[in-house]
N, C-alpha and C. Protein backbone atom coordinates (compact mmCIF):
# COMPACT_ATOMS: atom_id res chain seq x y z
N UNK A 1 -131.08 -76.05 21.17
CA UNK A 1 -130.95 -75.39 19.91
C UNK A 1 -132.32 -74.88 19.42
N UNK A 2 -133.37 -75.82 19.69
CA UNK A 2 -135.00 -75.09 19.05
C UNK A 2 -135.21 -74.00 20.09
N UNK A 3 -134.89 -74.32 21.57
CA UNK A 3 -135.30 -72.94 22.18
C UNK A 3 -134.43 -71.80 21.76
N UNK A 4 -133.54 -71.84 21.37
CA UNK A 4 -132.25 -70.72 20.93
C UNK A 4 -132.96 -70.44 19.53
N UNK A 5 -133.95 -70.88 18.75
CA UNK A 5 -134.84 -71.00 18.04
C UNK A 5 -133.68 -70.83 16.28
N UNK A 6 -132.60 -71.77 16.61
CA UNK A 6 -131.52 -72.09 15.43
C UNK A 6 -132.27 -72.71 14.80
N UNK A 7 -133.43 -74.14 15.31
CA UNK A 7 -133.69 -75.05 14.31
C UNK A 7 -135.02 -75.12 14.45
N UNK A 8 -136.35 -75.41 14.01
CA UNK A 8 -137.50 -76.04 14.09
C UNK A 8 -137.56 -77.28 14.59
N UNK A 9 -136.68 -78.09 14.38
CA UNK A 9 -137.71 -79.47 14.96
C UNK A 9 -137.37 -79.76 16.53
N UNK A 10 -137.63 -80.48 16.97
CA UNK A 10 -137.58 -80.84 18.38
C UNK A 10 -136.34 -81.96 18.78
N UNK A 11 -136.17 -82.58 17.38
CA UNK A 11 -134.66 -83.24 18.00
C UNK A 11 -133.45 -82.94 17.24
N UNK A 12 -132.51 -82.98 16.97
CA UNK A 12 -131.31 -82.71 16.61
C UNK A 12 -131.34 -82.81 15.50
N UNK A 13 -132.17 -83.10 14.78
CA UNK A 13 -131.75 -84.18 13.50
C UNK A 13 -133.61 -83.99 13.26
N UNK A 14 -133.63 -84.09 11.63
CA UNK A 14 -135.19 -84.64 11.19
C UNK A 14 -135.49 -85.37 10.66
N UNK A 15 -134.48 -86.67 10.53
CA UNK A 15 -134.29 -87.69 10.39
C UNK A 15 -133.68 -88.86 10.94
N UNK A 16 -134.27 -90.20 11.36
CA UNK A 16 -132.53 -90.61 12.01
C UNK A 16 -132.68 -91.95 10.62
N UNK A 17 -131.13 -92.29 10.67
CA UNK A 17 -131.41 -93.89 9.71
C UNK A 17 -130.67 -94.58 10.34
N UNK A 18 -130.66 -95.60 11.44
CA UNK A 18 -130.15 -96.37 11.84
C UNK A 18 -129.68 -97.57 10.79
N UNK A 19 -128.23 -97.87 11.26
CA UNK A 19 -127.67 -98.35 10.64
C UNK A 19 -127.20 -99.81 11.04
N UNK A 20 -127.29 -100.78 10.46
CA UNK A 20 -127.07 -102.36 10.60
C UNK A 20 -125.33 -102.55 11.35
N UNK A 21 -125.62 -103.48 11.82
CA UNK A 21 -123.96 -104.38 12.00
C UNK A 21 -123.22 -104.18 11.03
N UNK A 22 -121.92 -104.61 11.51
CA UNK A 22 -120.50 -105.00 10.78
C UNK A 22 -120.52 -106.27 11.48
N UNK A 23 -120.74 -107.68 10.18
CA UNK A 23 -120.63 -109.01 10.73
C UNK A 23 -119.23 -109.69 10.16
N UNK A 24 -118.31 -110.14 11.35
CA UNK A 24 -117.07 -110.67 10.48
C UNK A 24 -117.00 -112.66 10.96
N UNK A 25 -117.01 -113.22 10.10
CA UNK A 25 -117.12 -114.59 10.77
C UNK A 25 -118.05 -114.74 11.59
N UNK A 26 -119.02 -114.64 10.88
CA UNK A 26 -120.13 -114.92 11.58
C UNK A 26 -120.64 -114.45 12.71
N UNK A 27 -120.00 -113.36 13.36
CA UNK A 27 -120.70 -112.86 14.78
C UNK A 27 -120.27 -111.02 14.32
N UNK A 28 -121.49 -110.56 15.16
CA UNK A 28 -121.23 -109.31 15.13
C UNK A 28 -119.70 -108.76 15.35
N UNK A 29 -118.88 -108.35 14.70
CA UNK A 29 -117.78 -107.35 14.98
C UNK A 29 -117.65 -106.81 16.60
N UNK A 30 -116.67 -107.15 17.51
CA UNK A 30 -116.57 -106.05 18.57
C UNK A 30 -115.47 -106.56 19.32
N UNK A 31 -115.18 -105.48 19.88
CA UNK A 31 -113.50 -105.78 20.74
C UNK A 31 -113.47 -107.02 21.58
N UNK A 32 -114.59 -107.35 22.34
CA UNK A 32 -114.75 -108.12 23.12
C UNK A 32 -114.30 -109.91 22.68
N UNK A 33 -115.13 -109.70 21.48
CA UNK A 33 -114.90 -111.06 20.51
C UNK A 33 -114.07 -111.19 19.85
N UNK A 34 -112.79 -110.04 19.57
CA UNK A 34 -111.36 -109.94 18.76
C UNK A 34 -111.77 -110.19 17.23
N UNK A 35 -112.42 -109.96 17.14
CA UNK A 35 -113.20 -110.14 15.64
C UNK A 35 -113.37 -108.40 14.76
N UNK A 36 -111.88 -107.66 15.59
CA UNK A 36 -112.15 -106.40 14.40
C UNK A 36 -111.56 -106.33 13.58
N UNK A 37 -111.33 -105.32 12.57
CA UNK A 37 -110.66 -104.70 11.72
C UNK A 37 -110.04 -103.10 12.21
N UNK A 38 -108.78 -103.47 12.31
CA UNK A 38 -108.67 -102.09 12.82
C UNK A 38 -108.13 -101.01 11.61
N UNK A 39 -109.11 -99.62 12.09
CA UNK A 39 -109.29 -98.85 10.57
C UNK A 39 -108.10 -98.30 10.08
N UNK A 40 -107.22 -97.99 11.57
CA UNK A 40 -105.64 -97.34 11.21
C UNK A 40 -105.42 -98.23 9.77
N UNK A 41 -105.01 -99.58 10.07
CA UNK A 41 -104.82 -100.50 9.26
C UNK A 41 -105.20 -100.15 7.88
N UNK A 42 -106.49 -100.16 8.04
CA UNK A 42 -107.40 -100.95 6.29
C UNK A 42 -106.83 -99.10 5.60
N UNK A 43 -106.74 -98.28 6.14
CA UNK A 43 -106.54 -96.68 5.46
C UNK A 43 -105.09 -96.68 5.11
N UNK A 44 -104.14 -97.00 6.09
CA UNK A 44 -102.84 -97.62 5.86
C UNK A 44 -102.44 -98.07 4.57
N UNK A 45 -103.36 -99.02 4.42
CA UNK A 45 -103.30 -100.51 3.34
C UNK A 45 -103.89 -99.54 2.21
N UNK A 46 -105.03 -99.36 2.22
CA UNK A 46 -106.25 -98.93 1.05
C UNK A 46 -106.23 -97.89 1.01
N UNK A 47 -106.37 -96.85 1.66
CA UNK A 47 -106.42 -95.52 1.84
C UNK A 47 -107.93 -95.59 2.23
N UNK A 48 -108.37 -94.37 2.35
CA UNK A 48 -109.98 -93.87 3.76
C UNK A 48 -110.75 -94.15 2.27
N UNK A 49 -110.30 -94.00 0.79
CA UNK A 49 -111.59 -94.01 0.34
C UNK A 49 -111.80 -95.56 -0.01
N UNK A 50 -110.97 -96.02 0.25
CA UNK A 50 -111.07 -97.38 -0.59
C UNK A 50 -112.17 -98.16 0.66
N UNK A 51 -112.18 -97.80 1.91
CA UNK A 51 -112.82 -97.87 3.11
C UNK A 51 -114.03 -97.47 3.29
N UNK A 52 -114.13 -96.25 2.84
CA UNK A 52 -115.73 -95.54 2.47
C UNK A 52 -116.36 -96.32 1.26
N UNK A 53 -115.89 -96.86 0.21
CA UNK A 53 -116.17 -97.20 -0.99
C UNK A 53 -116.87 -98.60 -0.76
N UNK A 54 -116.01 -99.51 0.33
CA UNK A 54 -116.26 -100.93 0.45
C UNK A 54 -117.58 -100.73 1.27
N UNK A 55 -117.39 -99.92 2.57
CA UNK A 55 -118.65 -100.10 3.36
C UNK A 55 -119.88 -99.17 2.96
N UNK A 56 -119.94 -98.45 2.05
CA UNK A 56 -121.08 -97.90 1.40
C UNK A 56 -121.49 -99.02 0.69
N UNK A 57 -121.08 -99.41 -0.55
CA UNK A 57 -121.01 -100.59 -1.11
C UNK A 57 -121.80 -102.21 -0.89
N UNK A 58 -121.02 -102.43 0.36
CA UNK A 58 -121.22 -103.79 0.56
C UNK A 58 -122.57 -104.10 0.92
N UNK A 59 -123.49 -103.42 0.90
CA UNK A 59 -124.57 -103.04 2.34
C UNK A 59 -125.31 -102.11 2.13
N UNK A 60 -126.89 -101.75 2.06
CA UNK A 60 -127.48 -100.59 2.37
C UNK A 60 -127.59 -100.46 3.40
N UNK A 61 -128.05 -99.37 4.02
CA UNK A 61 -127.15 -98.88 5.53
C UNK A 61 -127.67 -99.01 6.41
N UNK A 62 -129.26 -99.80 6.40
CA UNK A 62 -129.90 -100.03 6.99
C UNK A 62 -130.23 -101.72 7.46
N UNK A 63 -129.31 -102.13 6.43
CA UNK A 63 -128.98 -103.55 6.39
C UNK A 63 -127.47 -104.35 7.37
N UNK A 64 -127.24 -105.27 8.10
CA UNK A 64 -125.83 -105.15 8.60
C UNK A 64 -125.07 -105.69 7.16
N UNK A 65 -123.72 -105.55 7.60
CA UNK A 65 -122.33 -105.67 6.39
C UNK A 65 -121.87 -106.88 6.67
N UNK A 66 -121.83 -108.08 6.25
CA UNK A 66 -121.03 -108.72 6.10
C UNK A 66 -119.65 -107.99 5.49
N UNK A 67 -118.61 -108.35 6.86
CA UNK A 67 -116.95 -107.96 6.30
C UNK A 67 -116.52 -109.12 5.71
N UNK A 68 -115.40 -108.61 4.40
CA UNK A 68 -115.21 -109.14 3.75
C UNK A 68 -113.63 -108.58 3.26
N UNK A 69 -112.43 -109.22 3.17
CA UNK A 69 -111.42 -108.81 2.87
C UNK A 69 -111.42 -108.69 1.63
N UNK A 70 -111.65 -109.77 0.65
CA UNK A 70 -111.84 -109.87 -0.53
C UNK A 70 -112.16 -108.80 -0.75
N UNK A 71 -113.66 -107.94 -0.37
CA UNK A 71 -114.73 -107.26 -1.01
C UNK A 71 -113.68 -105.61 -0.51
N UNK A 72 -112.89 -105.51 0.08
CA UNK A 72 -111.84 -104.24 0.08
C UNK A 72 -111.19 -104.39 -0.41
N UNK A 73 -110.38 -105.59 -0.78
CA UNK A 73 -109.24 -105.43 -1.99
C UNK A 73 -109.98 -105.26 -3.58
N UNK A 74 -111.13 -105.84 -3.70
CA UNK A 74 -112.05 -105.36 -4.79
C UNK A 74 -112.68 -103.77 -5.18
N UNK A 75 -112.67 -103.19 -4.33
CA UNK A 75 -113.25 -101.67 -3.62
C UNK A 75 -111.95 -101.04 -4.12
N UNK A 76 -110.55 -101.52 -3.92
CA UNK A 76 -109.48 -101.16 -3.96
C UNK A 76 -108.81 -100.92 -5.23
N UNK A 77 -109.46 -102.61 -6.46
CA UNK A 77 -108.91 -102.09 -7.56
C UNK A 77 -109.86 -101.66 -8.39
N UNK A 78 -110.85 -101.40 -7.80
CA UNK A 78 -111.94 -100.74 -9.01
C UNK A 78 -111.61 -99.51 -8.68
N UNK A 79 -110.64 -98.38 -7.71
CA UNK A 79 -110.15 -97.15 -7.71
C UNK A 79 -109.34 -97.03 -8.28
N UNK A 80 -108.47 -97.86 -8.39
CA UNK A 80 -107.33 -97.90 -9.06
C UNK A 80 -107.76 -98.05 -10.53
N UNK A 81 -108.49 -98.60 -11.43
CA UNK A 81 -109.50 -98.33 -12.47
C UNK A 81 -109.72 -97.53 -12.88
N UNK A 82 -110.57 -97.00 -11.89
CA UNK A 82 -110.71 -95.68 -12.42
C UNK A 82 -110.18 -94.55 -12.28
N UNK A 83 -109.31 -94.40 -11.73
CA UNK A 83 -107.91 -93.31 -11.59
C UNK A 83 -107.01 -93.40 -12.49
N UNK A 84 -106.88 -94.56 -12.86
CA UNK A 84 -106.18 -94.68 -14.22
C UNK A 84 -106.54 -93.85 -15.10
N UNK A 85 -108.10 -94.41 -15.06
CA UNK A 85 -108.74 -94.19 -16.55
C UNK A 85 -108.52 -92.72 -17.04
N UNK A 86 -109.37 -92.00 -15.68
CA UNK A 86 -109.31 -90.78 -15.53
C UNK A 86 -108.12 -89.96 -16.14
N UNK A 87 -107.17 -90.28 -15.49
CA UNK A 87 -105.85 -89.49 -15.52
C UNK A 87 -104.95 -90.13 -16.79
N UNK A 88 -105.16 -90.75 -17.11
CA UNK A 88 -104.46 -91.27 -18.66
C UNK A 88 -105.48 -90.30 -19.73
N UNK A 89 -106.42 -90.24 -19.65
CA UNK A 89 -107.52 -89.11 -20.46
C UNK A 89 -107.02 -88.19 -20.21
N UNK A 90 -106.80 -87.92 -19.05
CA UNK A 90 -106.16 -85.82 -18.96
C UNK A 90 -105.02 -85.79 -19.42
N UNK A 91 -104.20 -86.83 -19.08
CA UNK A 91 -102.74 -86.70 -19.61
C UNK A 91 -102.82 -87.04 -21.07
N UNK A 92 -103.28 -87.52 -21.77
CA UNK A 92 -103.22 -87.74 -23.11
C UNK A 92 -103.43 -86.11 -23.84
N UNK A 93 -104.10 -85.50 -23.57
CA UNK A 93 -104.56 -83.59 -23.71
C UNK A 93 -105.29 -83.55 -24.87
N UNK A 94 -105.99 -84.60 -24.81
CA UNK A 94 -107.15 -84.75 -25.78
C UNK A 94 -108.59 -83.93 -25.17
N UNK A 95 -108.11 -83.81 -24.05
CA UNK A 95 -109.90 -82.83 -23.71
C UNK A 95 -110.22 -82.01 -23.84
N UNK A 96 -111.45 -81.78 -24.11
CA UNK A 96 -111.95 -80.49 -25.20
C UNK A 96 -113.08 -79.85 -24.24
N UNK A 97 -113.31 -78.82 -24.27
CA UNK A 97 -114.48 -78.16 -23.58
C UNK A 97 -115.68 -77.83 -24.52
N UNK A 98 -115.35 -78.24 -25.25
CA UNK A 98 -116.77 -78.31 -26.76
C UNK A 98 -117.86 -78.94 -26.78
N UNK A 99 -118.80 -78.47 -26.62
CA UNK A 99 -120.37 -79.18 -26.75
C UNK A 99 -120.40 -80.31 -27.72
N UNK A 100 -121.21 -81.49 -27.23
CA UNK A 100 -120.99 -82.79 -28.50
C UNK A 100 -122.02 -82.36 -29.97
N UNK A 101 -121.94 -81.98 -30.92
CA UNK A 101 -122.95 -81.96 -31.65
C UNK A 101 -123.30 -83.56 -31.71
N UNK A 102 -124.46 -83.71 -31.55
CA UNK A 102 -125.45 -84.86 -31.70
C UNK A 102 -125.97 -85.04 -32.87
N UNK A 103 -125.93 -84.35 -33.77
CA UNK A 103 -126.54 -84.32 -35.13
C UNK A 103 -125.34 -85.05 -36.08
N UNK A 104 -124.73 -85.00 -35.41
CA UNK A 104 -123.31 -85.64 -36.56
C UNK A 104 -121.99 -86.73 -36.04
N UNK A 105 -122.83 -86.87 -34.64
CA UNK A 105 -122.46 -88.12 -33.67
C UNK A 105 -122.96 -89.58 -34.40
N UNK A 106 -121.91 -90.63 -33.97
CA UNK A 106 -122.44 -91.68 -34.17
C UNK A 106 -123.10 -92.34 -33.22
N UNK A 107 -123.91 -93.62 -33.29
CA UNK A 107 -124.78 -94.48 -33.02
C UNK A 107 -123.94 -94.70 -31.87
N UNK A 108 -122.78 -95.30 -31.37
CA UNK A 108 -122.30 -95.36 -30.01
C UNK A 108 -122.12 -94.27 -29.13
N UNK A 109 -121.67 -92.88 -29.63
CA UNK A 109 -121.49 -91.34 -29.18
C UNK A 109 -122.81 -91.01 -28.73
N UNK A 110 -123.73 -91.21 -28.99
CA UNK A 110 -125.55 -91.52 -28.75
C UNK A 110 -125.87 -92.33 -27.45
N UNK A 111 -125.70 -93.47 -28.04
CA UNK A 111 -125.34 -94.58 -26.89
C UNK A 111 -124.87 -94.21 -25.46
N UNK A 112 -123.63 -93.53 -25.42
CA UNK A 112 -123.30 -93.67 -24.38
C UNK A 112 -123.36 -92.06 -24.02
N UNK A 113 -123.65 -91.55 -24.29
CA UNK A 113 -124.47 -89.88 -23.83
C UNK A 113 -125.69 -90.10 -23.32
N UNK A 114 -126.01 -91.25 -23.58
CA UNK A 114 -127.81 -91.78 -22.89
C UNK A 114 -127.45 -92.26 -21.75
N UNK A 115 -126.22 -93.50 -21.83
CA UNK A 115 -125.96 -94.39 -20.70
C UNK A 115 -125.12 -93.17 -19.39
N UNK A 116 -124.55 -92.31 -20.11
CA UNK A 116 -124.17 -91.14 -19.02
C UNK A 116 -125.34 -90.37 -18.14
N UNK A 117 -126.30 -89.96 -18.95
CA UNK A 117 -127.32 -89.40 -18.05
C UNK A 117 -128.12 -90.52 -17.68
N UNK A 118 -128.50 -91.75 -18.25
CA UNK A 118 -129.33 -92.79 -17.09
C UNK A 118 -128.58 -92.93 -15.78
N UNK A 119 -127.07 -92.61 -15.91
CA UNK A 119 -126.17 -93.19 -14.83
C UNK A 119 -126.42 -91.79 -13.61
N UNK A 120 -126.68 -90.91 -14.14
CA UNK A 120 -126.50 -89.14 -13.07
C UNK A 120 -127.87 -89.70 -13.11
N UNK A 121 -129.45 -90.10 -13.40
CA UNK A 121 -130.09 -89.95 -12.99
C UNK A 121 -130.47 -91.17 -12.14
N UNK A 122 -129.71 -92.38 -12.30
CA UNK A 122 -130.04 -93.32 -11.36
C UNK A 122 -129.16 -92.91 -10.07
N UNK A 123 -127.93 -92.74 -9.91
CA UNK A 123 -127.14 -91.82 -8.92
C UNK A 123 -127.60 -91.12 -8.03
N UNK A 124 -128.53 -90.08 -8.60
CA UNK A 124 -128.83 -88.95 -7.93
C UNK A 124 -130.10 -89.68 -7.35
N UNK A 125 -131.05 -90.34 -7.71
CA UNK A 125 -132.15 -90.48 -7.27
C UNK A 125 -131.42 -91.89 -6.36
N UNK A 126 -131.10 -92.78 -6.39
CA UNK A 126 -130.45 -93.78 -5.33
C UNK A 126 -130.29 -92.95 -3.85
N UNK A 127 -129.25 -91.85 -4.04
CA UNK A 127 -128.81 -91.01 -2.88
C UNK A 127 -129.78 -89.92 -2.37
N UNK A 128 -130.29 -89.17 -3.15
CA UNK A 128 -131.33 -88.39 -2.92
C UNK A 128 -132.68 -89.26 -2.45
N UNK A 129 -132.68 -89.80 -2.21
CA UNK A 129 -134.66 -90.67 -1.66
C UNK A 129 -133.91 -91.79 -1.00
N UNK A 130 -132.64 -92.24 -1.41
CA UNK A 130 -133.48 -93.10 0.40
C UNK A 130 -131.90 -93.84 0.51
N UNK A 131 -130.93 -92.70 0.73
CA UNK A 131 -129.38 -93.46 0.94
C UNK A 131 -128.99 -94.85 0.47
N UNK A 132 -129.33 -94.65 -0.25
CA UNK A 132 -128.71 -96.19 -1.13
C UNK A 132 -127.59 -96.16 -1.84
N UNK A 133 -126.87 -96.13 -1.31
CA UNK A 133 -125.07 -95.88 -1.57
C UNK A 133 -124.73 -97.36 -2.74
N UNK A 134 -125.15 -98.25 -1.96
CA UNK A 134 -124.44 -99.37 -2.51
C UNK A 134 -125.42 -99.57 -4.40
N UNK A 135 -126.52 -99.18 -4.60
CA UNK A 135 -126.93 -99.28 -6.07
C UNK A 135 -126.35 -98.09 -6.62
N UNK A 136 -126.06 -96.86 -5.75
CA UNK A 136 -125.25 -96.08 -7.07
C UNK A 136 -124.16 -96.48 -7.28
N UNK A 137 -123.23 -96.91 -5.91
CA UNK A 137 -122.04 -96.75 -6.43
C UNK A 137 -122.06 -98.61 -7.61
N UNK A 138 -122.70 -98.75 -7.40
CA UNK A 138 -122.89 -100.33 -8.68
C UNK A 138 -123.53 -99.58 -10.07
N UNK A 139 -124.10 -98.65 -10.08
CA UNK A 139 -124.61 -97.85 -11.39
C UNK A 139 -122.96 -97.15 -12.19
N UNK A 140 -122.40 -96.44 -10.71
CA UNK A 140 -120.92 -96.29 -11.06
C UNK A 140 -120.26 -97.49 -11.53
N UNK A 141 -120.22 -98.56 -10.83
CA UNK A 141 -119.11 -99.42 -11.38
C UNK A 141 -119.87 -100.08 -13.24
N UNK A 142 -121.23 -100.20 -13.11
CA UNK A 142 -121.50 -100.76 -14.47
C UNK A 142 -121.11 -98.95 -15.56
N UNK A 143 -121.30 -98.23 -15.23
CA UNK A 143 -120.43 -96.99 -16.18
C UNK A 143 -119.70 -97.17 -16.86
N UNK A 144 -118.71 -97.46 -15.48
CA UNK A 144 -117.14 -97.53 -15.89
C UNK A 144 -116.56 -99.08 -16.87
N UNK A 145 -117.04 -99.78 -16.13
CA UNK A 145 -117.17 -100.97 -17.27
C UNK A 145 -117.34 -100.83 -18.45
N UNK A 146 -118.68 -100.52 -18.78
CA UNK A 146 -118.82 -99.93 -19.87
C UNK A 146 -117.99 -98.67 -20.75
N UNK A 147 -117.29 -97.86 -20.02
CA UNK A 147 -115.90 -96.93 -20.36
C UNK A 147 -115.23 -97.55 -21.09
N UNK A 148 -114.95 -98.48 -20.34
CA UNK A 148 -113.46 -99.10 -20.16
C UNK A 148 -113.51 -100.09 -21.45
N UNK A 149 -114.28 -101.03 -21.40
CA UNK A 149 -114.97 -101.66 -22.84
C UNK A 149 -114.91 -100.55 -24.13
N UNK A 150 -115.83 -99.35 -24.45
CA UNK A 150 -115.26 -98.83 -24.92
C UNK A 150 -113.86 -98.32 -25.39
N UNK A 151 -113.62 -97.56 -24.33
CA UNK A 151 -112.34 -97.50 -24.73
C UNK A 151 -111.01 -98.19 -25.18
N UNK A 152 -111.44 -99.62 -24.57
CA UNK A 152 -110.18 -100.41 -25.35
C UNK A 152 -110.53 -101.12 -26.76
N UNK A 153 -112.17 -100.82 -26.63
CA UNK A 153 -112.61 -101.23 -28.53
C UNK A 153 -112.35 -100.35 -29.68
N UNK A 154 -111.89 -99.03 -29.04
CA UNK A 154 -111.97 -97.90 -29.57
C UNK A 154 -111.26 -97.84 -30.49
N UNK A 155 -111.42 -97.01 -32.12
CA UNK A 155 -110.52 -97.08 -33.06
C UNK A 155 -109.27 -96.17 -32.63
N UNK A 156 -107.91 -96.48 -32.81
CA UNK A 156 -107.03 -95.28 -32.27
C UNK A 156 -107.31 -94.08 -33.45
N UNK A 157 -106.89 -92.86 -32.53
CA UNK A 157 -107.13 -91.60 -33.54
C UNK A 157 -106.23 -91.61 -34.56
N UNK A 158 -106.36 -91.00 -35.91
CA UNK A 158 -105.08 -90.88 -36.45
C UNK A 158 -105.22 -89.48 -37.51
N UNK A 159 -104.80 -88.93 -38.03
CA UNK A 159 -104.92 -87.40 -38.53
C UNK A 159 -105.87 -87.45 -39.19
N UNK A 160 -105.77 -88.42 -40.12
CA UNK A 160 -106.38 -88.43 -41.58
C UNK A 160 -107.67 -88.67 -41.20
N UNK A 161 -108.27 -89.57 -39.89
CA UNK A 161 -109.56 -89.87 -39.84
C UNK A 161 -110.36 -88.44 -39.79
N UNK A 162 -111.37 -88.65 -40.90
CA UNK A 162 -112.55 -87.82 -40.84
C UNK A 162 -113.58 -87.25 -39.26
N UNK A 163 -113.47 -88.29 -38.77
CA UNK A 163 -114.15 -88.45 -37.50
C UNK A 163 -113.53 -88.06 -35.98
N UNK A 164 -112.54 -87.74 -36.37
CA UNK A 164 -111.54 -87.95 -35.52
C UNK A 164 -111.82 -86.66 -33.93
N UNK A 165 -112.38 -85.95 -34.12
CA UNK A 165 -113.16 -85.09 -33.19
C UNK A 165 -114.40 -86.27 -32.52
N UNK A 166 -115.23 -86.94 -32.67
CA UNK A 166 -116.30 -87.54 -32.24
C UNK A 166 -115.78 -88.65 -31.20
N UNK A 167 -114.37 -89.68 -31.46
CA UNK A 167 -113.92 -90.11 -30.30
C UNK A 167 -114.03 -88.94 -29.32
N UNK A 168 -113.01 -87.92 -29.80
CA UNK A 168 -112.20 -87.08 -28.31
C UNK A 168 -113.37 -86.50 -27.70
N UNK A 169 -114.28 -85.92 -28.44
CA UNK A 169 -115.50 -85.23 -27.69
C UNK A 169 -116.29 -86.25 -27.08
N UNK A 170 -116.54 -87.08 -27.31
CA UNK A 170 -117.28 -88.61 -26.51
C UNK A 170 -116.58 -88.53 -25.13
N UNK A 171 -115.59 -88.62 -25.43
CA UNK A 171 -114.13 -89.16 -24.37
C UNK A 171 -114.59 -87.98 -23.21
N UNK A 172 -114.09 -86.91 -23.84
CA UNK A 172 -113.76 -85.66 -23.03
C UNK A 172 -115.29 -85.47 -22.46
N UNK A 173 -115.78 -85.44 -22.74
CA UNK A 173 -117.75 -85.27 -22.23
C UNK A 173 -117.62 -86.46 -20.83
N UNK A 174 -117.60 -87.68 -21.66
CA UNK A 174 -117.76 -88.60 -20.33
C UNK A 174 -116.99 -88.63 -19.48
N UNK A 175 -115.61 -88.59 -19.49
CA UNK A 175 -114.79 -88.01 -18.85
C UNK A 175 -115.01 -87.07 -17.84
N UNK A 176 -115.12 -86.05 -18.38
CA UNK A 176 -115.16 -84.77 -16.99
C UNK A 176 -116.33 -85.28 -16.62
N UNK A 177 -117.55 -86.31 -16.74
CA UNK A 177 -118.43 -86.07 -15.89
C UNK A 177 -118.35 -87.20 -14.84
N UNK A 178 -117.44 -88.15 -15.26
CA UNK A 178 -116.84 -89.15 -14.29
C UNK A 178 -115.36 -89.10 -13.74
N UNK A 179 -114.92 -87.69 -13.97
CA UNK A 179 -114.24 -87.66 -12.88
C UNK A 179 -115.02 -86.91 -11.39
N UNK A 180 -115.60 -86.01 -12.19
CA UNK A 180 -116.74 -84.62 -11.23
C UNK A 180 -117.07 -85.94 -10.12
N UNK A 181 -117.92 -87.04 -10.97
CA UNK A 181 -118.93 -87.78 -9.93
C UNK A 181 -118.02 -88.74 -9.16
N UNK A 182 -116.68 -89.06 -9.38
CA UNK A 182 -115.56 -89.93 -8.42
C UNK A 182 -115.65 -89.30 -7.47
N UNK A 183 -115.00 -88.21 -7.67
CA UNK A 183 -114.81 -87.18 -6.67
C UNK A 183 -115.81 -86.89 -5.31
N UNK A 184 -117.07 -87.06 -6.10
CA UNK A 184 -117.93 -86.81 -4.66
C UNK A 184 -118.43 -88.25 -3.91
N UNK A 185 -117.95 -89.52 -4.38
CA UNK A 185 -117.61 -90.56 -3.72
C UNK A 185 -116.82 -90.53 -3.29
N UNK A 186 -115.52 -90.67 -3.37
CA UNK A 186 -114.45 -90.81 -3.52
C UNK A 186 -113.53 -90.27 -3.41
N UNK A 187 -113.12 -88.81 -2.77
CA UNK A 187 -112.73 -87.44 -3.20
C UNK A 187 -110.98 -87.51 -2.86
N UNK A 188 -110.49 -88.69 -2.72
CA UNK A 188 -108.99 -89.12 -2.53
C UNK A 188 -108.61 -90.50 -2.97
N UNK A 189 -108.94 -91.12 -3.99
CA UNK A 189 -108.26 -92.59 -3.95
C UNK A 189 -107.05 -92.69 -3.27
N UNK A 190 -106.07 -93.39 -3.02
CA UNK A 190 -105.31 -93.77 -2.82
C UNK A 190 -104.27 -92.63 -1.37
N UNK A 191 -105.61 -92.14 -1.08
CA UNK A 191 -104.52 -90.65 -0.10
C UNK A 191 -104.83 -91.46 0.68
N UNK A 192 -104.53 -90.37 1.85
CA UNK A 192 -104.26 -90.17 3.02
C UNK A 192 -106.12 -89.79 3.75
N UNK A 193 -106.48 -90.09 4.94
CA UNK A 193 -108.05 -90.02 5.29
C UNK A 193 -108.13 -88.21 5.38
């Protein structure tokens, strides 16, 4: 390919990151030792993202994985979490495409417009400098926690409230930006690989 002069560097790749074991019971994973997981299976069961989710996750990638059943059925309902969350927000048709005014936001609407961009900037810089899958997607799961807390502390809307735009625009803001960022983890819960 460099003599066909497609690429500059001299090997395939201008990077390599070798990647650790899959350890199950104590010994490396492999056919020989009957010690696998077979993936038909776990995609079957979980679907491919709940699979991508656990082994990004469990492990930086340069580290081996302790397998863990537990730690995929965990992988499993924190999608289910947040697919909920997600899609109970769209279906409710509370989302707004309106800029948050900040000047007339409250002290939590503040709050968590900060904790949204610490979360895109710890994210992006985790994955961008040095594949560290498993601290974003934990920046993701402390997010959503934090969502989810919200949202079930949340006052319900009701006509008369004065305020009653500053939930939905909170909502709808964090919202589309945690569904956008599921998606590029995640880009099928519960499908098919």
């Amino acid at each position: 390919m460099r003599d066909l002069g497609l690429i500059k560097v001299d090997e395939p790749f201008a990077n390599l990151l070798t990647q650790g074991m899959v350890i199950k019971d104590g010994a490396k994973m492999s056919k020989s030792k009957g010690n696998i997981v077979d993936p038909d299976q776990l995609i079957e069961t979980f679907g491919a993202d709940t699979s991508r989710l656990f082994s990004l996750f469990a492990a930086p990638p340069e580290k081996d994985l302790e397998w863990s059943d537990e730690g995929v059925q965990g992988a499993y309902r924190f999608l289910q979490r947040v697919w909920r969350m997600v899609h109970e927000f769209a279906a409710s048709g509370r989302a707004l495409r309106e800029q948050i005014d900040l000047s007339e936001a409250s002290p939590r609407v503040k709050q968590i417009r900060r904790m949204t961009h610490r979360t895109i900037k710890r994210v992006t810089e985790d994955i961008e400098k040095g594949f560290q899958f498993n601290t974003a997607i934990a920046a993701l799961m402390e997010f959503y926690n934090a969502l989810s807390r919200d949202q079930s502390t949340a006052p319900p809307l009701r006509k008369k409230n004065k305020n009653i735009g500053q939930p939905t625009r909170k909502r709808s803001s964090i919202w589309s930006f945690s569904s956008r960022l599921s998606r590029r983890i995640c880009p099928n819960p519960f499908g098919r690989p």
